[in-house]
C-alpha atoms as a PDB file:
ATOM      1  CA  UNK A   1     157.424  44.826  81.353  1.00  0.00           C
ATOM      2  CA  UNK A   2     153.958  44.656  81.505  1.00  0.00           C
ATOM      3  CA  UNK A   3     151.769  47.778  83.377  1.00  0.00           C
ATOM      4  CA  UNK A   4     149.193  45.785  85.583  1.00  0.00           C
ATOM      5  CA  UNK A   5     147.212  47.246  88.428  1.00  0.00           C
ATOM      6  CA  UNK A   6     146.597  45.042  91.553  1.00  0.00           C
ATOM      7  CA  UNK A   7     143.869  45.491  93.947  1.00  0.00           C
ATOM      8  CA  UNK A   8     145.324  45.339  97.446  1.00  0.00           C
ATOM      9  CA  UNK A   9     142.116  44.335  99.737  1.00  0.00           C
ATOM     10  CA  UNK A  10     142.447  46.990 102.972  1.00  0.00           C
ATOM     11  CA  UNK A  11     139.613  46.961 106.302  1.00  0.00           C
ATOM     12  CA  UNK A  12     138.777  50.537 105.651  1.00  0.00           C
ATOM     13  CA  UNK A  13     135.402  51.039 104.658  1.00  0.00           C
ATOM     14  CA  UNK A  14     134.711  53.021 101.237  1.00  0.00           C
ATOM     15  CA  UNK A  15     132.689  56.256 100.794  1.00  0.00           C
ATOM     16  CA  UNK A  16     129.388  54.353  99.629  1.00  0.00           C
ATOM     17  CA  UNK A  17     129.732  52.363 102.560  1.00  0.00           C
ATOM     18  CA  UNK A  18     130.286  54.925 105.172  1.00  0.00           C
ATOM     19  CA  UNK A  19     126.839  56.868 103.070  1.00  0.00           C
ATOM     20  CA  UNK A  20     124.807  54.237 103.579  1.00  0.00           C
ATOM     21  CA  UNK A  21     125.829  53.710 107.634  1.00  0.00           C
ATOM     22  CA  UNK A  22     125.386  57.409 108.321  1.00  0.00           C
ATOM     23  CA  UNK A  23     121.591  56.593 106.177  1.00  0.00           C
ATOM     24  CA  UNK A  24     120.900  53.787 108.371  1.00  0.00           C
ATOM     25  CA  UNK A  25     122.105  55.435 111.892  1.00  0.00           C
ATOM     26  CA  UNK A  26     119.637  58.223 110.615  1.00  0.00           C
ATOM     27  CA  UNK A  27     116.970  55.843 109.658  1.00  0.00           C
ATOM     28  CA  UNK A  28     116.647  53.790 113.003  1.00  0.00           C
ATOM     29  CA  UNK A  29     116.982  57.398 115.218  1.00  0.00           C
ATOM     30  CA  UNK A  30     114.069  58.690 112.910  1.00  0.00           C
ATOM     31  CA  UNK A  31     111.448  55.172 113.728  1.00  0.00           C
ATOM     32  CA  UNK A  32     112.701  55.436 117.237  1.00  0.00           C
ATOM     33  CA  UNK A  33     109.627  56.668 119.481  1.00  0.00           C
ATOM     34  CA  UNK A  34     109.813  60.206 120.646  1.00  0.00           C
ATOM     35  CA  UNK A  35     109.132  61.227 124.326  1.00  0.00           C
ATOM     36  CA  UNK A  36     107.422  64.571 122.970  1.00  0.00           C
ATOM     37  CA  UNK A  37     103.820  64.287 123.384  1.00  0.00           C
ATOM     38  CA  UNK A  38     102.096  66.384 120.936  1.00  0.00           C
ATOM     39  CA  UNK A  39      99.439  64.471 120.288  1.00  0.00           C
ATOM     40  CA  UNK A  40      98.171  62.811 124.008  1.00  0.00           C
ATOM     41  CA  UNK A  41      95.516  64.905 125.195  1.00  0.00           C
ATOM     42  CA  UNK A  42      95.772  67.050 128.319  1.00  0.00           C
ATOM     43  CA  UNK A  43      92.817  65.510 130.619  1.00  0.00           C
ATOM     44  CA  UNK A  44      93.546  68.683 133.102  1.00  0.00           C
ATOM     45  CA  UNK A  45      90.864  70.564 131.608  1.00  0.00           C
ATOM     46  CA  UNK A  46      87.589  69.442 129.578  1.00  0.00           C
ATOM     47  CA  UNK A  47      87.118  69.553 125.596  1.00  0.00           C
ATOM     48  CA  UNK A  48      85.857  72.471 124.831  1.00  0.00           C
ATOM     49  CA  UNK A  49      83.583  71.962 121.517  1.00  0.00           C
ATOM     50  CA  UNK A  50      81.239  74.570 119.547  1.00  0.00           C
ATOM     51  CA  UNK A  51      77.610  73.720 120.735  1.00  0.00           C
ATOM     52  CA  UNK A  52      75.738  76.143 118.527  1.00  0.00           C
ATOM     53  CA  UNK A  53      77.039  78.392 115.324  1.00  0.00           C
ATOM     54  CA  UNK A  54      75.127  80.385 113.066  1.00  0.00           C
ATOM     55  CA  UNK A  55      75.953  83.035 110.312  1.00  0.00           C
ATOM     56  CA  UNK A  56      74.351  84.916 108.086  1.00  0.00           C
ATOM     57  CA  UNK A  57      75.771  87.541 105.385  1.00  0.00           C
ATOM     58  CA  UNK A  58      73.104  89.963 103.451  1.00  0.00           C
ATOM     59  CA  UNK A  59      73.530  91.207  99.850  1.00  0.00           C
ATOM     60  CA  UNK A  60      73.321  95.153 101.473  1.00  0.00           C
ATOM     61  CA  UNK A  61      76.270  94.306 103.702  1.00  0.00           C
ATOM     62  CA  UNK A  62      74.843  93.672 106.758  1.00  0.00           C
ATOM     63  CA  UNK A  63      75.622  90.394 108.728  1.00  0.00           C
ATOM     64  CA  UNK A  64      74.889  88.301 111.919  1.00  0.00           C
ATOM     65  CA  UNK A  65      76.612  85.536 113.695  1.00  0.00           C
ATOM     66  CA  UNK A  66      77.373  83.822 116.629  1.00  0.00           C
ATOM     67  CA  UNK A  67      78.048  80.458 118.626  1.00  0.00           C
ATOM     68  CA  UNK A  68      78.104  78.805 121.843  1.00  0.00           C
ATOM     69  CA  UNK A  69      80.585  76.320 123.157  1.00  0.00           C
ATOM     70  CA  UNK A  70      80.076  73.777 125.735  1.00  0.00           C
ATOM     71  CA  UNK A  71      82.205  75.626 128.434  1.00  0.00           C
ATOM     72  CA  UNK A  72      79.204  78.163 128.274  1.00  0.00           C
ATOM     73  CA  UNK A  73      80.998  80.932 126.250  1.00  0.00           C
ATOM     74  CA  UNK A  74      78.899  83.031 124.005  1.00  0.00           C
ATOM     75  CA  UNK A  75      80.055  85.565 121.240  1.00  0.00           C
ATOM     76  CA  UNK A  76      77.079  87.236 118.982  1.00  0.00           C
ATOM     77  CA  UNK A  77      77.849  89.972 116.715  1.00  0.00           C
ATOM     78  CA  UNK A  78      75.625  92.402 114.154  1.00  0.00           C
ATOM     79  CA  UNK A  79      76.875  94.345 111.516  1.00  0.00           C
ATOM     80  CA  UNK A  80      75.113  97.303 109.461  1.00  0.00           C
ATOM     81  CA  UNK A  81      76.133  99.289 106.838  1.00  0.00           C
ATOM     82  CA  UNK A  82      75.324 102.990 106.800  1.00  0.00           C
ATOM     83  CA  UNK A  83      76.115 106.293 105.309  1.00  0.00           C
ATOM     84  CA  UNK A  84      77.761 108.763 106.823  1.00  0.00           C
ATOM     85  CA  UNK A  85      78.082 112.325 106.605  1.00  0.00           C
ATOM     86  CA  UNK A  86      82.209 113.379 106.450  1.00  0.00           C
ATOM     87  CA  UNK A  87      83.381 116.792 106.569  1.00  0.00           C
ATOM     88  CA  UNK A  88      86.560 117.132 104.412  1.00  0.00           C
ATOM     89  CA  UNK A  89      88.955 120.286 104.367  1.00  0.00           C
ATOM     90  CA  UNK A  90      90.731 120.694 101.410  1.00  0.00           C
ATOM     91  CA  UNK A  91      94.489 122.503 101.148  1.00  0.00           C
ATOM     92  CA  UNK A  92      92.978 125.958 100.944  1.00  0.00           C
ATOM     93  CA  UNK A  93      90.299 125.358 103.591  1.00  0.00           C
ATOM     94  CA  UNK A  94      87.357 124.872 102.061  1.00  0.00           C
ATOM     95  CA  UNK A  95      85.216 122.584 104.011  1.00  0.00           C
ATOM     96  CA  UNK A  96      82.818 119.829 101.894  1.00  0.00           C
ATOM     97  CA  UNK A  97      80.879 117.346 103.022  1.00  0.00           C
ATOM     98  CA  UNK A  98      80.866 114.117 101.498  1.00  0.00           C
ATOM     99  CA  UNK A  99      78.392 110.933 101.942  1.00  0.00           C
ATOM    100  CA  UNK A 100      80.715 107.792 102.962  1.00  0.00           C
ATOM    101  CA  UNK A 101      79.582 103.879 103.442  1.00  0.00           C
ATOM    102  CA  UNK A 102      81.094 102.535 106.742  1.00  0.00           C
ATOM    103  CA  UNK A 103      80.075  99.841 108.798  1.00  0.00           C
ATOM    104  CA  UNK A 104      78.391  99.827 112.770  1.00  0.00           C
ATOM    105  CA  UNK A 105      78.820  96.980 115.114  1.00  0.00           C
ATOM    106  CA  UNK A 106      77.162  95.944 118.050  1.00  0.00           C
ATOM    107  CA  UNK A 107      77.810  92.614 119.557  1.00  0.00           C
ATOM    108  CA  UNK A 108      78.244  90.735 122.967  1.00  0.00           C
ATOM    109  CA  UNK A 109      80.443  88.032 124.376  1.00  0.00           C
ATOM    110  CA  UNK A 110      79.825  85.802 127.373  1.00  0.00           C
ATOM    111  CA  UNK A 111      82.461  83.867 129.527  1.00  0.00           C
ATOM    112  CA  UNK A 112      83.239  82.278 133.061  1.00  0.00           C
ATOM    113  CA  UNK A 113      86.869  83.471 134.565  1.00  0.00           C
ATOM    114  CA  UNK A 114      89.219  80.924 135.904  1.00  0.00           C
ATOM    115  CA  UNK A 115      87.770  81.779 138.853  1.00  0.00           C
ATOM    116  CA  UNK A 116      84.293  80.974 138.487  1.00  0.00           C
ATOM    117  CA  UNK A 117      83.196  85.014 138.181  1.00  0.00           C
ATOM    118  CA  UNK A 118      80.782  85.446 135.479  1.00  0.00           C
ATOM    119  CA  UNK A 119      81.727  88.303 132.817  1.00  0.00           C
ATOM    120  CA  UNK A 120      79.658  90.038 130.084  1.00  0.00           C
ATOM    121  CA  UNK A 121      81.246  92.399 127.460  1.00  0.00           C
ATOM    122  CA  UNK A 122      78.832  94.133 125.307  1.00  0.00           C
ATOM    123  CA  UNK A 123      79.547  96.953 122.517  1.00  0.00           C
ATOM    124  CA  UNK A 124      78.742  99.180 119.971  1.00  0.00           C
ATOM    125  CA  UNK A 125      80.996 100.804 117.421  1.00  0.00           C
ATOM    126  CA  UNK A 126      79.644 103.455 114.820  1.00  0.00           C
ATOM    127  CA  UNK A 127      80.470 107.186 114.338  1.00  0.00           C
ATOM    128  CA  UNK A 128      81.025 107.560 118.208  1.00  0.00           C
ATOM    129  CA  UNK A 129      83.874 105.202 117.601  1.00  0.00           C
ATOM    130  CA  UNK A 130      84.116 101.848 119.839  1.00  0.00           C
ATOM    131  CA  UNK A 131      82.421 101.501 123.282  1.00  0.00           C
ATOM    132  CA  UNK A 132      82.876  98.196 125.310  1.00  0.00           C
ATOM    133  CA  UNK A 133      80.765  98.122 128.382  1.00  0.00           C
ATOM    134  CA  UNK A 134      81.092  95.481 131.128  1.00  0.00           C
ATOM    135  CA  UNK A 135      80.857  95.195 135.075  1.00  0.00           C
ATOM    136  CA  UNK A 136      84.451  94.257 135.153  1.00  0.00           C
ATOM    137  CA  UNK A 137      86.092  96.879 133.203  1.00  0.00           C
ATOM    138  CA  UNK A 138      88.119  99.185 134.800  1.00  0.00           C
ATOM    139  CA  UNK A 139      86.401 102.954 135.442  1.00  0.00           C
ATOM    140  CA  UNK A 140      88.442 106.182 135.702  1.00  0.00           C
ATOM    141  CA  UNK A 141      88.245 107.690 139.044  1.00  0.00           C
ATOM    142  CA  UNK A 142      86.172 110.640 139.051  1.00  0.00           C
ATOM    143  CA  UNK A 143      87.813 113.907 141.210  1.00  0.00           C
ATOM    144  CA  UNK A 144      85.517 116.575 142.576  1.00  0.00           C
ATOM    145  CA  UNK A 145      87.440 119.387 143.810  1.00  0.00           C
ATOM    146  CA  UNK A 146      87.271 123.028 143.003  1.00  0.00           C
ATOM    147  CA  UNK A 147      89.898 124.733 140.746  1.00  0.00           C
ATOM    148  CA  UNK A 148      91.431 127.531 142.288  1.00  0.00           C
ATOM    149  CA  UNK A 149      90.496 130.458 140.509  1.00  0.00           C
ATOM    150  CA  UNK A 150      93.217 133.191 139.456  1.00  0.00           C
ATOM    151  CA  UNK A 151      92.656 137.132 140.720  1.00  0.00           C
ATOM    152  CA  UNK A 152      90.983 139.415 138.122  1.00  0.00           C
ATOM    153  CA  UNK A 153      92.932 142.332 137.323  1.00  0.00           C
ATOM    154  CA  UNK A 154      91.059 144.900 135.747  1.00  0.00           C
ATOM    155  CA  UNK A 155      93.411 147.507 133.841  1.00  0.00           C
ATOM    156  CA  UNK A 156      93.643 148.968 130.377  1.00  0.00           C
ATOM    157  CA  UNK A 157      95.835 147.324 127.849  1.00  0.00           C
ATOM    158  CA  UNK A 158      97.941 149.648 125.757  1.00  0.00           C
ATOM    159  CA  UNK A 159      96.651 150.142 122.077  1.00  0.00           C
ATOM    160  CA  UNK A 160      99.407 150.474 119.915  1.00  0.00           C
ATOM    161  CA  UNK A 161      99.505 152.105 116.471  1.00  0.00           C
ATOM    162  CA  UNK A 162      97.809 150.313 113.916  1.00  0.00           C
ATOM    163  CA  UNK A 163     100.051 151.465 110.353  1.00  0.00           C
ATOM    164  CA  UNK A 164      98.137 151.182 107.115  1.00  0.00           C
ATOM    165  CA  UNK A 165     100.460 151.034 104.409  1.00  0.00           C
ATOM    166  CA  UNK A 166      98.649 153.311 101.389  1.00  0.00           C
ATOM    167  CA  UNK A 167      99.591 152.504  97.487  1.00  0.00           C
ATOM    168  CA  UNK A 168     100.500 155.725  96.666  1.00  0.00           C
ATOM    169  CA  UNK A 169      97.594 157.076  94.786  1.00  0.00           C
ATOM    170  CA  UNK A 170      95.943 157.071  98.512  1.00  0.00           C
ATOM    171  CA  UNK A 171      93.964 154.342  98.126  1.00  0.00           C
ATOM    172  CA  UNK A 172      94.664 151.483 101.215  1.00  0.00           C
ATOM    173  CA  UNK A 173      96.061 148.224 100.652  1.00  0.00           C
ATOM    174  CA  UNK A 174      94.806 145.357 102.737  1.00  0.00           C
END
């Protein structure tokens, strides 16, 4: 008897061919067009687009720049360097002053609200630390009223015994 194998012909479909459906079902679902609209403008508001830009960087550190955009928003800023004088305390106390290279800023920005109100922020940072200034900030309220003022008392303290410890020889120690 003679071993032979036989190929019996079934309807199922083979791995390869069940690969390359799954590839093609992926395929068509990737060309199909998508309903999310990342790309179509939003006509609700205007392009906004830089109208004006300039910048300028100095070899002693200082710099300027600014720009305009066509919504009318300004932004100019100014940089300095300068040296400052630094106290430092050391573990033991010792207090040293020390020259140090920081920068100041000043600048000023320029918008129009939502709601049409104009708004101007202007500032300054430097050794006072940062300062914004601008009609629409809000301002602490100030409180005028007179602090109620405690009763003197007017009495002698008790002094008590001051012990000074002597070395033997009758010399002090301190």
């Amino acid at each position: 008897m003679q071993n032979s194998i036989s190929y019996i012909p079934t309807n199922r479909p083979t791995t390869t061919m069940k690969l390359f459906i799954i590839a093609a079902v992926l395929a068509v679902a990737a060309a199909a067009p998508s309903s999310y609209k990342a790309y179509e403008k939003d006509y609700k508001y205007p392009e906004i687009t830089v109208t004006s830009q300039s910048d300028e960087r100095n070899l002693d550190g200082s710099s300027k720049w600014n720009y305009a955009q066509s919504d009318y928003t300004t932004r100019e800023e100014s940089q300095q360097q300068k040296k400052f004088i630094v106290t430092k305390v050391d573990d033991y106390g010792k207090e040293t002053k020390e020259d140090v290279y920081g920068n100041t800023n000043k600048g000023s920005s320029y918008w129009i609200s939502p709601e049409g109100e104009k708004l101007t922020l202007t500032w300054a940072a430097d050794e006072a630390g940062f300062q914004p200034a601008g009609a629409h900030l809000p301002v602490a309220p100030v409180h005028v009223y007179e602090l109620p003022v405690a009763p003197v008392h007017e009495y002698e303290l008790p002094v008590a015994p001051v012990h000074i410890p002597f070395n033997g020889k009758g010399y002090k120690i301190y």
